[in-house]
Protein backbone atom coordinates (compact mmCIF):
# COMPACT_ATOMS: atom_id res chain seq x y z
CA UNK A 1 100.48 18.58 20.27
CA UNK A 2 98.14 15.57 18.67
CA UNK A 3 99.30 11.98 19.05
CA UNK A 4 100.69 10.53 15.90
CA UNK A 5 98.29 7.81 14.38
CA UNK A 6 99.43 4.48 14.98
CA UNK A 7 100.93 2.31 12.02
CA UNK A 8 97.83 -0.34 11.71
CA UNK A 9 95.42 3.62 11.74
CA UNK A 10 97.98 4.81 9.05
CA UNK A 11 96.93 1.79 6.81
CA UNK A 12 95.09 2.21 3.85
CA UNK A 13 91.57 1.03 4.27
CA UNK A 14 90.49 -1.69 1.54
CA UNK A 15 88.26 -0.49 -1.28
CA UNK A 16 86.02 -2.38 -3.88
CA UNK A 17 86.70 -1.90 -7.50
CA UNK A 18 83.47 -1.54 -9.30
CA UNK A 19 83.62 -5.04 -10.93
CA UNK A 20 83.36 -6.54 -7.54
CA UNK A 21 80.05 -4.34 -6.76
CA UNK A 22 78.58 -5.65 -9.65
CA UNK A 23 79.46 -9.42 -9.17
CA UNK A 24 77.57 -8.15 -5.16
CA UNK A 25 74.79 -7.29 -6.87
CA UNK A 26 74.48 -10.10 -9.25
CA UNK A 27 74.71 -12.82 -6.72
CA UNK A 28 71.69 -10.78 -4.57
CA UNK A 29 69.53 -10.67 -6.96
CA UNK A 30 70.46 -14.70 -8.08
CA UNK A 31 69.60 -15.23 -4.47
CA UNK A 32 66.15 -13.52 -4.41
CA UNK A 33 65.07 -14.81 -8.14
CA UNK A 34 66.43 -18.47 -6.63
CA UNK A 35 63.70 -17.86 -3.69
CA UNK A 36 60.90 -16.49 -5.55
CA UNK A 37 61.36 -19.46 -8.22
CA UNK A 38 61.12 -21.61 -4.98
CA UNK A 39 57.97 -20.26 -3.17
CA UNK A 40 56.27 -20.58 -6.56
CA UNK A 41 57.69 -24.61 -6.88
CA UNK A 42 55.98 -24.73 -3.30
CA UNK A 43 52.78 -23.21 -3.70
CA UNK A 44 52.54 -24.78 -7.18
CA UNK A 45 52.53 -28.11 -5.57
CA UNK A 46 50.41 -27.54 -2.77
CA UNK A 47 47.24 -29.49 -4.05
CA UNK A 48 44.26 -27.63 -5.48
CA UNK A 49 41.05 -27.23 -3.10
CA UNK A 50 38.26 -28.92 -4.37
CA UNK A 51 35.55 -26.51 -6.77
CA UNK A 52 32.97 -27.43 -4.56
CA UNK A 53 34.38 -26.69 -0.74
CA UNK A 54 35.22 -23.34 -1.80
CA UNK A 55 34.41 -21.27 1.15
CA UNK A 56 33.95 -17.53 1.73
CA UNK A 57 33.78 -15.13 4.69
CA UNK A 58 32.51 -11.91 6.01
CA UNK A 59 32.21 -9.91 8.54
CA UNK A 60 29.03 -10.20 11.05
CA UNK A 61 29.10 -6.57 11.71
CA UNK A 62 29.96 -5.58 7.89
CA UNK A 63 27.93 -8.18 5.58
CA UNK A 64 28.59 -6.68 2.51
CA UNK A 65 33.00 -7.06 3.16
CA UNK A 66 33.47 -10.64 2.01
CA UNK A 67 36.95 -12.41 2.14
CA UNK A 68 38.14 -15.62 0.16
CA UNK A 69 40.19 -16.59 3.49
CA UNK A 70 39.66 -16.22 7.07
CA UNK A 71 41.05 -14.09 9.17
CA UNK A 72 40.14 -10.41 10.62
CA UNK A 73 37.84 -7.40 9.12
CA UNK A 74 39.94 -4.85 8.13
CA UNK A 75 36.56 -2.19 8.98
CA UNK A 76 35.45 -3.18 12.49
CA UNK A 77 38.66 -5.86 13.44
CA UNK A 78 35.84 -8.77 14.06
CA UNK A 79 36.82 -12.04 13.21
CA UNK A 80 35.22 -13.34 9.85
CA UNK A 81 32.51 -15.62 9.91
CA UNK A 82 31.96 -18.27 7.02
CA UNK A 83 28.98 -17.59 4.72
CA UNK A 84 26.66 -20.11 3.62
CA UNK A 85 28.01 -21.66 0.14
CA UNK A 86 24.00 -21.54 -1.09
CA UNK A 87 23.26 -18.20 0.27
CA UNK A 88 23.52 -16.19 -2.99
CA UNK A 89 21.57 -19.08 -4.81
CA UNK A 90 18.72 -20.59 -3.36
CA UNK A 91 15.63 -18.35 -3.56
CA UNK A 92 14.89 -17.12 -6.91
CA UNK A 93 12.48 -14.47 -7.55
CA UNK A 94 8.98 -16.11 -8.74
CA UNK A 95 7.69 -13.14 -10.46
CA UNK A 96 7.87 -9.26 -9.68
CA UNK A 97 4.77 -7.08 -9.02
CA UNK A 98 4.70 -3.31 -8.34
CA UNK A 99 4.51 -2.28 -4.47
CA UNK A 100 1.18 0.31 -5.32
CA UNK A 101 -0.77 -1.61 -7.40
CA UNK A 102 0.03 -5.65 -7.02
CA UNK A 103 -1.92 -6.01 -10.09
CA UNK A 104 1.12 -4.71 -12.27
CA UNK A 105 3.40 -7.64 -12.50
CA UNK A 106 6.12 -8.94 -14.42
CA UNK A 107 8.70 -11.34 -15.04
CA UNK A 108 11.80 -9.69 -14.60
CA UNK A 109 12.69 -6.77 -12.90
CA UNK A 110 10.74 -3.52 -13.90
CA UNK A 111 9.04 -0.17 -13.36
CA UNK A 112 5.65 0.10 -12.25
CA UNK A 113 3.50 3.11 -13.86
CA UNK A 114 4.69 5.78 -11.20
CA UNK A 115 7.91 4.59 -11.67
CA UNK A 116 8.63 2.62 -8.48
CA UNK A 117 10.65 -0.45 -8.94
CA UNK A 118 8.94 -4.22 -9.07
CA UNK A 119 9.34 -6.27 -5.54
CA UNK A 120 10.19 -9.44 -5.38
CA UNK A 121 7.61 -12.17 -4.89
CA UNK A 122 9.45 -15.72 -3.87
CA UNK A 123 7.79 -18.94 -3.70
CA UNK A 124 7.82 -20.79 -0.34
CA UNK A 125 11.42 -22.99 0.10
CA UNK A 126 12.35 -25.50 2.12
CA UNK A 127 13.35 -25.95 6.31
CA UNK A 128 17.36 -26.30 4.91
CA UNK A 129 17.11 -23.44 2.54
CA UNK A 130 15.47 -21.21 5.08
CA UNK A 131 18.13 -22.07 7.31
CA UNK A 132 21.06 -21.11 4.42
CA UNK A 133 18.90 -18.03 3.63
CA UNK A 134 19.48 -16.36 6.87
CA UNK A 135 20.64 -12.87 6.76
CA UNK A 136 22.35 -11.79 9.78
CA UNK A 137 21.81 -8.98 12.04
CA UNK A 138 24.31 -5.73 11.95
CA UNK A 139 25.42 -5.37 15.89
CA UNK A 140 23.74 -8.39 17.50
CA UNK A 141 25.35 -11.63 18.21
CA UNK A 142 23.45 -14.61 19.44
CA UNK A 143 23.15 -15.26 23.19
CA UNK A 144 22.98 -17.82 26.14
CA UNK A 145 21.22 -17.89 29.38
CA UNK A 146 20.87 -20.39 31.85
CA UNK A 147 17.25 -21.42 33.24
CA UNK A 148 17.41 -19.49 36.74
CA UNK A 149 18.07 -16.46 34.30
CA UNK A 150 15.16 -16.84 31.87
CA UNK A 151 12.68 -17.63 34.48
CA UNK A 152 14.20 -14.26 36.14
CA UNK A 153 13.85 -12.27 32.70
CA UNK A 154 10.27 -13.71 32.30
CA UNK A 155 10.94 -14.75 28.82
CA UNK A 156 8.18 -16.38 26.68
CA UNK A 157 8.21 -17.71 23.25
CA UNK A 158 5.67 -18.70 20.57
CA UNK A 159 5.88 -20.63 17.62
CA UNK A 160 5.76 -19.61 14.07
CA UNK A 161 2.47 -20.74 12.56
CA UNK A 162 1.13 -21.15 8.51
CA UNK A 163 -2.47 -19.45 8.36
CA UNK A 164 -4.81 -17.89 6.03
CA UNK A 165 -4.04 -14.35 5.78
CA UNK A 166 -5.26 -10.99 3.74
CA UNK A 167 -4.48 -7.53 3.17
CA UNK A 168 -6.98 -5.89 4.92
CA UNK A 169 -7.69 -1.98 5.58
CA UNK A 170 -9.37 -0.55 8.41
CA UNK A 171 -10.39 3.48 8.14
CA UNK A 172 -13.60 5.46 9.13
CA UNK A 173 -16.36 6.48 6.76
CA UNK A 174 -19.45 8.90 5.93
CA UNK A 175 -22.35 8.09 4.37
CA UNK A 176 -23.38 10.70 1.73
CA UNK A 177 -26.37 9.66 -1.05
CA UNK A 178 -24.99 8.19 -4.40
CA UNK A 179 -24.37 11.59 -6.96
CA UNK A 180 -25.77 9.59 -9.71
CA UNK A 181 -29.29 9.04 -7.91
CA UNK A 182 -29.79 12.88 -7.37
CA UNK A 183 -32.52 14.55 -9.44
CA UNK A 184 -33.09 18.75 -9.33
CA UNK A 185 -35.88 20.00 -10.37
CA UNK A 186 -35.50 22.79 -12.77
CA UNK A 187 -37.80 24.93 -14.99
CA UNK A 188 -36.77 25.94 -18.20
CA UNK A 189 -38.88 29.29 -18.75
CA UNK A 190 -39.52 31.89 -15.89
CA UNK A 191 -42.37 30.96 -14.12
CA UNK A 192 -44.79 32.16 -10.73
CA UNK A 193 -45.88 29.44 -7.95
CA UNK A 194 -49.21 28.92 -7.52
CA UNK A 195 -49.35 25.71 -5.83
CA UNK A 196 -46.64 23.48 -3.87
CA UNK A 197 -48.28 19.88 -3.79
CA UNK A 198 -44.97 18.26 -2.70
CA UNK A 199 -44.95 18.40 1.22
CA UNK A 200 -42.11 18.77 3.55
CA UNK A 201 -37.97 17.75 3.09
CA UNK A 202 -38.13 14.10 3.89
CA UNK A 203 -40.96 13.15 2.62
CA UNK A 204 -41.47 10.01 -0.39
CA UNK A 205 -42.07 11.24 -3.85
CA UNK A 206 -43.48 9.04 -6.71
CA UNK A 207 -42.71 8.78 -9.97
CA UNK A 208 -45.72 10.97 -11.97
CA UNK A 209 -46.68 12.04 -8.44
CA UNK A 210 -47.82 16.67 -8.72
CA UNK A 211 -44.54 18.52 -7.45
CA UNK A 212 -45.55 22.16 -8.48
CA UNK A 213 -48.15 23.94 -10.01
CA UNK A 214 -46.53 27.24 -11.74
CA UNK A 215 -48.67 30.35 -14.19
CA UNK A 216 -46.22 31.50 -17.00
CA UNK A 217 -46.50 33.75 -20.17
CA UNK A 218 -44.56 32.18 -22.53
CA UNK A 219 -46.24 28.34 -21.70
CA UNK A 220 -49.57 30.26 -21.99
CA UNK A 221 -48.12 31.54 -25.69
CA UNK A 222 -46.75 28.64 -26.72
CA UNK A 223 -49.93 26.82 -25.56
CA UNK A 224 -51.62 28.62 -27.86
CA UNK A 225 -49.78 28.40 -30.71
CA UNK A 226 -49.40 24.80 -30.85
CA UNK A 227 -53.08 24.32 -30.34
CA UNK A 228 -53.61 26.96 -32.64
CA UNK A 229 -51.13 24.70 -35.44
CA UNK A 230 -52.49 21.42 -34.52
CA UNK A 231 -56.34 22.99 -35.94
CA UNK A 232 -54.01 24.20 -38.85
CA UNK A 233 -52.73 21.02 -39.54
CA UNK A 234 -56.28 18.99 -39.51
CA UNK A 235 -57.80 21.81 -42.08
CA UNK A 236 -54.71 22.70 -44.22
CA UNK A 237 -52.38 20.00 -43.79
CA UNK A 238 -49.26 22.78 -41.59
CA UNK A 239 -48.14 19.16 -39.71
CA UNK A 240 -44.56 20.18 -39.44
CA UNK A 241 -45.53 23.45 -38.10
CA UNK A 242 -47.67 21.66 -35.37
CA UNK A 243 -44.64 19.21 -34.70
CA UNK A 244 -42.50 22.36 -33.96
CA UNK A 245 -44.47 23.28 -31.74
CA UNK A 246 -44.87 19.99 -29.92
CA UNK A 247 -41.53 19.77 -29.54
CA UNK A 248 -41.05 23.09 -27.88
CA UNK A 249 -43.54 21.95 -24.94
CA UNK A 250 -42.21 18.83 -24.58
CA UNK A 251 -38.52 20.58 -24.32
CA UNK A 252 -39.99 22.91 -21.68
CA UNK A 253 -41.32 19.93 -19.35
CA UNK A 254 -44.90 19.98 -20.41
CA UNK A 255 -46.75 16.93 -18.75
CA UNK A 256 -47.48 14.53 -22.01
CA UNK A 257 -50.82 14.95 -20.95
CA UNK A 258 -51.33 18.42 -21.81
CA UNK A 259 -50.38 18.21 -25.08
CA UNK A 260 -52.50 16.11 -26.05
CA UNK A 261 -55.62 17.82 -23.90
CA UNK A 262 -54.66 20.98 -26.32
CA UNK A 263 -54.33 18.31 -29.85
CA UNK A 264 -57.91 17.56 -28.96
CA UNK A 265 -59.26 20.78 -28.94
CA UNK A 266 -58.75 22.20 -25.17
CA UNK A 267 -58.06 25.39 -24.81
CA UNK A 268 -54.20 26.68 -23.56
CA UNK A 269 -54.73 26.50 -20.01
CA UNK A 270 -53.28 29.55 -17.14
CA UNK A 271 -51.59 27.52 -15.22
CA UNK A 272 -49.56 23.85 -15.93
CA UNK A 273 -48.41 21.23 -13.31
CA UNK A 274 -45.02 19.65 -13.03
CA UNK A 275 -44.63 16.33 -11.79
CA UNK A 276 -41.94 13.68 -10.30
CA UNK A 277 -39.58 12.68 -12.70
CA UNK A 278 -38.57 10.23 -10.91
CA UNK A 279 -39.10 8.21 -7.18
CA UNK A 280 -37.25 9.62 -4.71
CA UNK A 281 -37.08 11.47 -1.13
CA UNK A 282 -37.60 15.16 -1.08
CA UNK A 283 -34.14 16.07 -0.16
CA UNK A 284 -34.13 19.92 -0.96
CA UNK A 285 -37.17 22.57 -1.59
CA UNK A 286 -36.02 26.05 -2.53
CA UNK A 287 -39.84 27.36 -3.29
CA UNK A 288 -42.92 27.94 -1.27
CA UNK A 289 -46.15 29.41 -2.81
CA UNK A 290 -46.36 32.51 -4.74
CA UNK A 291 -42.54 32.83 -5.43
CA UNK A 292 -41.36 33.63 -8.03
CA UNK A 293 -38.51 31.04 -10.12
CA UNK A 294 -36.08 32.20 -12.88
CA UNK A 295 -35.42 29.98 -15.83
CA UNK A 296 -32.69 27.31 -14.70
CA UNK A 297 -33.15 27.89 -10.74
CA UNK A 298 -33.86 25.17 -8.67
CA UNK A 299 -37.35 24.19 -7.05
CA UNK A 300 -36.71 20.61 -5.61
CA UNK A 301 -34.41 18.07 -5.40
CA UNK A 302 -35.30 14.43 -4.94
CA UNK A 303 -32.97 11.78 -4.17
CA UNK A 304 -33.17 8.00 -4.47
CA UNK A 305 -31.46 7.00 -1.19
CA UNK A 306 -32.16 3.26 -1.70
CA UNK A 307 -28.79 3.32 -2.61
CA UNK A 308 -25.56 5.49 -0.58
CA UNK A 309 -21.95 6.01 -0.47
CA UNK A 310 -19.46 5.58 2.16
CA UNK A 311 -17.03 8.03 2.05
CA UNK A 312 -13.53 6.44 2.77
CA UNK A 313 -9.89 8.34 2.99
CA UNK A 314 -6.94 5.64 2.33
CA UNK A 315 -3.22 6.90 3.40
CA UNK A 316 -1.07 6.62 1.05
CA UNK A 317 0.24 3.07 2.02
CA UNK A 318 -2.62 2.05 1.52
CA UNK A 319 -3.52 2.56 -1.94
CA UNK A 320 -2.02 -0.59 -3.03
CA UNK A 321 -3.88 -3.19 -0.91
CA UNK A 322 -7.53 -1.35 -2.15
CA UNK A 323 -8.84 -2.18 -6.08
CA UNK A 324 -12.62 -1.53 -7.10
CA UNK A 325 -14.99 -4.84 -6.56
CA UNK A 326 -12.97 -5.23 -2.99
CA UNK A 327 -15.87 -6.12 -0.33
CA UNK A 328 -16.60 -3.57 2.77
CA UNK A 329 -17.87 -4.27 5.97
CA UNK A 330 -19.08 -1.11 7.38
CA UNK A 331 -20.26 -0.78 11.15
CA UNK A 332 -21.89 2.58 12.14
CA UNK A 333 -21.91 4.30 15.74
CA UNK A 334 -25.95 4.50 15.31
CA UNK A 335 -26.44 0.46 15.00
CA UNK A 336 -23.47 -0.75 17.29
CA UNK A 337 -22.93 -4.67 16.43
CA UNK A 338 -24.38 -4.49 13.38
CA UNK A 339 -22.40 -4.71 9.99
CA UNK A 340 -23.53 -3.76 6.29
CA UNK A 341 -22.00 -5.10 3.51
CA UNK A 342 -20.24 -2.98 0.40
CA UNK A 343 -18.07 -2.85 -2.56
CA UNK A 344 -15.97 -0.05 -3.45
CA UNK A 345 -17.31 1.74 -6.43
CA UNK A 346 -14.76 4.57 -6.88
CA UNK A 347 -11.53 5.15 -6.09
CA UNK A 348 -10.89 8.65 -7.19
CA UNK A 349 -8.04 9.75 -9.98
CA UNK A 350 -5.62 11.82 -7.42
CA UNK A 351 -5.31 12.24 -3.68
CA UNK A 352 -6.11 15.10 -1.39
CA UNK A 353 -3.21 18.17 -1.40
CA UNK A 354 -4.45 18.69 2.16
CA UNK A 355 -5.10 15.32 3.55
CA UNK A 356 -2.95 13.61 1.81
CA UNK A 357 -5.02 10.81 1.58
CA UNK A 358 -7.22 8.82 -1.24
CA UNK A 359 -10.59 8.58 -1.10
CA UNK A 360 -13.25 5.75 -2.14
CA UNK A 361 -16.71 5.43 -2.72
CA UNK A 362 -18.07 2.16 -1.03
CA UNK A 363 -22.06 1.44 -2.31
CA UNK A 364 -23.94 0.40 0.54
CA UNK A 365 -28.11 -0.80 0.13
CA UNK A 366 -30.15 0.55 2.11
CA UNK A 367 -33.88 -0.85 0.80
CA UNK A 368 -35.22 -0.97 4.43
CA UNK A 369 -34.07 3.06 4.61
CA UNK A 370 -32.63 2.23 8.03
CA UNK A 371 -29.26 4.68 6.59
CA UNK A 372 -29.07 8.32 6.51
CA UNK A 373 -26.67 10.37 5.01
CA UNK A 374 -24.22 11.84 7.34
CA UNK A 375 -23.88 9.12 9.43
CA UNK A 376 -20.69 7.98 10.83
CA UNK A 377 -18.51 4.38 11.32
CA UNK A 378 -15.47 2.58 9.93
CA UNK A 379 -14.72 0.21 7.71
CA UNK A 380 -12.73 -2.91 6.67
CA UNK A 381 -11.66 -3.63 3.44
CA UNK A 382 -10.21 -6.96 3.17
CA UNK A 383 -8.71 -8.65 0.21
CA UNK A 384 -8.23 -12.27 -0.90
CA UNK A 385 -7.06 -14.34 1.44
CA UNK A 386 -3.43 -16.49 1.33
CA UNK A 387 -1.72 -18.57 3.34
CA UNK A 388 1.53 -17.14 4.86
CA UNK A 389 3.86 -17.47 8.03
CA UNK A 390 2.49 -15.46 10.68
CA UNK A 391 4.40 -14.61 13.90
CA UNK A 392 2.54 -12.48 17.51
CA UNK A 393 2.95 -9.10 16.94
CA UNK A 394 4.90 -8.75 20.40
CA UNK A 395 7.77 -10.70 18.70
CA UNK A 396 8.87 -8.20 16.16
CA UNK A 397 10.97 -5.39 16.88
CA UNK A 398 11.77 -2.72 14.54
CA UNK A 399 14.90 -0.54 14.21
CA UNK A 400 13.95 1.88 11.56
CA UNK A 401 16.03 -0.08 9.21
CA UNK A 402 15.29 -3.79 9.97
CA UNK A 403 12.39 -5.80 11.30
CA UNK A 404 14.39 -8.58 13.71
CA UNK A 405 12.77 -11.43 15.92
CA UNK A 406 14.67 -13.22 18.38
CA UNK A 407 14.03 -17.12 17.63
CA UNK A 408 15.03 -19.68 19.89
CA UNK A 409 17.99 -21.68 18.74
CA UNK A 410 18.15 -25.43 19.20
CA UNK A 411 20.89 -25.25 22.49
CA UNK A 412 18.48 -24.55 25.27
CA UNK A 413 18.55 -20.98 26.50
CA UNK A 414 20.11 -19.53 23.23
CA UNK A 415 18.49 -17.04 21.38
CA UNK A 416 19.59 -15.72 17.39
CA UNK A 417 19.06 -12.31 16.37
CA UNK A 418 17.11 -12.47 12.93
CA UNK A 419 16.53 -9.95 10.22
CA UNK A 420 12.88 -10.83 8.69
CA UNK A 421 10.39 -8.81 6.11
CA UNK A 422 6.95 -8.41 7.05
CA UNK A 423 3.70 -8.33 4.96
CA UNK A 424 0.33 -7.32 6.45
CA UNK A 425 -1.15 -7.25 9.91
CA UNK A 426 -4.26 -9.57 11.45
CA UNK A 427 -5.27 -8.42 14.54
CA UNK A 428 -2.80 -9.65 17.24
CA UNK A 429 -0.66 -11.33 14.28
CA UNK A 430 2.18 -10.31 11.27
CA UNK A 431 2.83 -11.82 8.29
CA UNK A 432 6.49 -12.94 8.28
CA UNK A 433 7.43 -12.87 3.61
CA UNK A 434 11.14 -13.84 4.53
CA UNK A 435 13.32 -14.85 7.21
CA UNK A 436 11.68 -17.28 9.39
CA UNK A 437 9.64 -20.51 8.94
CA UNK A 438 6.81 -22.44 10.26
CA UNK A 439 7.47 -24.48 13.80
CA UNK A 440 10.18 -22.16 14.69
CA UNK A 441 9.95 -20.26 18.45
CA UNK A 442 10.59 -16.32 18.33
CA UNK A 443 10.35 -14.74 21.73
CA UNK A 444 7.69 -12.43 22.95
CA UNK A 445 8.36 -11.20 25.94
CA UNK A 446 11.30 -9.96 27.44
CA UNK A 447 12.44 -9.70 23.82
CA UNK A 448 13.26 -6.22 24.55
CA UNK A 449 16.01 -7.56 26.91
CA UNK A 450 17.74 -10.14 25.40
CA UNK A 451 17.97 -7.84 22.20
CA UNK A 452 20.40 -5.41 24.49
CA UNK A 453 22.34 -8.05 26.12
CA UNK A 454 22.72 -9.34 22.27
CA UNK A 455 23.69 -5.89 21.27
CA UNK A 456 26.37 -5.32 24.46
CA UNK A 457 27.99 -7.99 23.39
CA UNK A 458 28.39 -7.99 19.87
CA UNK A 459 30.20 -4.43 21.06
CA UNK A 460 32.55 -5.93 23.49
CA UNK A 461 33.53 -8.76 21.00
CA UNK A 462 34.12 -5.92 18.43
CA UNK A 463 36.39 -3.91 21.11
CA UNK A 464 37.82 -7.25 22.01
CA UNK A 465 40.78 -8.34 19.89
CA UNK A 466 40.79 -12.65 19.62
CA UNK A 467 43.93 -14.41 20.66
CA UNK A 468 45.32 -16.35 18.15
């Protein structure tokens, strides 16, 4: 049998009428309206930061997050790092100019003829802006070492220096004789050798100097009838028809001569001889005596080779540092230290399918005919110089994303990671367009080092959580 329920269980327990719910309810939300009006009448009288010491912060391994308060990176967990107030406003473009072809430039942003975007060109700035222009480096963090440890390492350093630079080229070459000095010799009527005068390929032909002596029918008829129209025009007056046939002669390469040996009363003669057209080496003879030459085939060819090409192939990141006028200074295996002096001509309207590549046509003189075509060298195209930041080559390493030097900070024995943009190479040297300045030390040597002990440690500071 169950227990009976004692009297204070058997009581009734005590229930809310629904009025008394509501007034529950009321006086809750009184309570929370009372504290939100509160926190407002607080943070309304907390005192306005100035305009001006407005600061913002980002992350050092996420650059683009940016936060209006300190605290953590919500990506990586790093803590945030201030950002320079004048970071987003102290260089300003000076003009924009295409990345092929610098001569394309413009004012504004823009589109170059290919459609590449315009670069930015910036005008130099001063030791405090540099220093507010730094960008930093994704994964590195700056880092210390004491003196035993950097004479250990074998670290060096070198200072950032202000030079003359240029854009300058270096590729090989082949000399080949200019296309537009190149004279073949032709006939214009089918003819029979009888006589080669000219002698062997190589040898100097004059101007008006006997290249061929050839028999043919039809200059033996048309001999005749002009003669035979130039007597017709002294005794009946038939000038045009003597003209006509003037012309025909002259048309067909008939030595000036001739013509007027046969206006004088000579008679049509078997045989007629070409001559040089022109002064020239013998470059190419396609006849030897008795042979027989169709109407439009070649007999000769003479060349002027006072003046050649040099036959240059740009890559393609190239193209834009080469314009026509640029001075060459070709050297040839056949004449080691010696250098002759170009321009480029040509650069030709499209680039090779199979090479790839771009070439140009450098004129060279050649008046003492010490150059032959075929031979072999390199050249160096170098534009106008300007003076630029240049840092040792050794200093700059290269991620595939980011050029970075390591420059010495001002505590002894620290070094900062920096991101920089490079322009063009002289010898041993780079050009540094952004990121560093004059009288500033970037390591070069050992820089391989200190670059992953920067690294390691921008990793353990991101596994790292900060105490508060």
């Amino acid at each position: 049998m169950e227990p009976k329920p004692s009297a204070a269980q058997q009581l009734p327990r005590p229930r809310l009428a629904w009025p008394m719910w509501l007034l529950v309810l009321a006086l809750g939300a009184g309570l929370g309206a009372g504290g939100m009006h509160l926190a407002h009448d607080r943070a309304r009288n907390i005192p306005d930061a100035p305009a001006d010491s407005a600061q913002d912060y980002h992350c050092p391994m996420h650059p683009t997050y940016r936060s209006g308060q300190p605290g953590d990176c919500p990506i990586c967990g790093m803590k945030l790092a201030p950002v320079a107030k004048a970071e987003d406003a102290i260089r300003k473009p000076r003009f924009y100019r295409s990345p092929m072809d610098p001569r394309q430039t413009s004012p504004v942003p823009a589109k170059d003829e290919m459609g590449m975007d315009f670069v930015a060109v910036y005008d130099a700035v001063s030791a405090t802006d540099a220093a507010a222009m730094v960008t930093p480096v994704a994964g590195m963090v700056e880092v210390r070492f004491s003196p035993e440890r950097l004479q250990l390492l074998g670290v060096r350093t070198a200072m950032a220096e202000t030079g003359p630079v240029a854009d300058s080229v270096q590729t090989t070459v082949r000399l080949t004789p200019d296309e537009t000095r190149v004279y073949q010799v032709t006939l214009k009527v089918d003819a029979y050798v009888e006589k080669v005068h000219a002698g062997v390929v190589g040898e100097l032909v004059r101007k008006g100097q006997p290249l061929l002596t050839v028999f043919s029918p039809e200059l033996l008829a048309a001999q005749g009838e002009y003669a035979a129209a130039a007597r017709g025009a002294v005794s009946s007056g038939q000038v045009d028809l003597a003209a006509a046939s003037a012309e025909k002669l002259r048309l067909w390469n008939v030595p000036q001569a001739s013509l007027f040996a046969l206006a004088h009363g000579s008679k049509p003669q078997r045989t007629v001889t070409f001559t040089a057209p022109m002064t020239g080496t013998l470059t190419r003879r396609e006849v030897v005596e008795g042979s027989r030459l169709s109407a439009g085939a070649m007999a000769m060819q003479l060349t002027d080779l006072k003046r050649l090409w040099a036959l240059a192939d740009l890559r393609t990141d190239d193209i834009a540092k080469v314009h026509p006028g640029m001075k060459a200074t070709v050297r040839l295996l056949a004449y080691p230290g010696r250098t002759f002096v170009g321009t480029v001509d040509v650069m030709e309207p499209g680039i090779d399918p199979e090479t790839r590549a771009l070439r140009v046509r450098i004129g060279l003189k050649n008046d003492d005919g010490t150059l032959y075509p075929e031979m072999y060298g390199d050249v160096e195209l170098r534009g106008e110089a300007h003076d630029a930041v240049t840092v040792p080559s050794d200093a700059l390493m290269d991620s595939g994303n980011a050029q970075v030097v390591l420059v010495a900070s001002a505590t002894p024995g620290a070094f900062v990671p920096r991101q920089v943009h490079v322009g063009v190479h002289v010898g041993q040297r780079v050009e540094i367009v952004d990121g560093l300045r004059a009288g500033e030390r970037v390591v070069t040597r050992a820089n391989f080092l200190i670059d992953s002990e920067s690294r390691l440690k921008a990793a353990l500071s991101a596994m790292t959580p900060e105490s508060p």
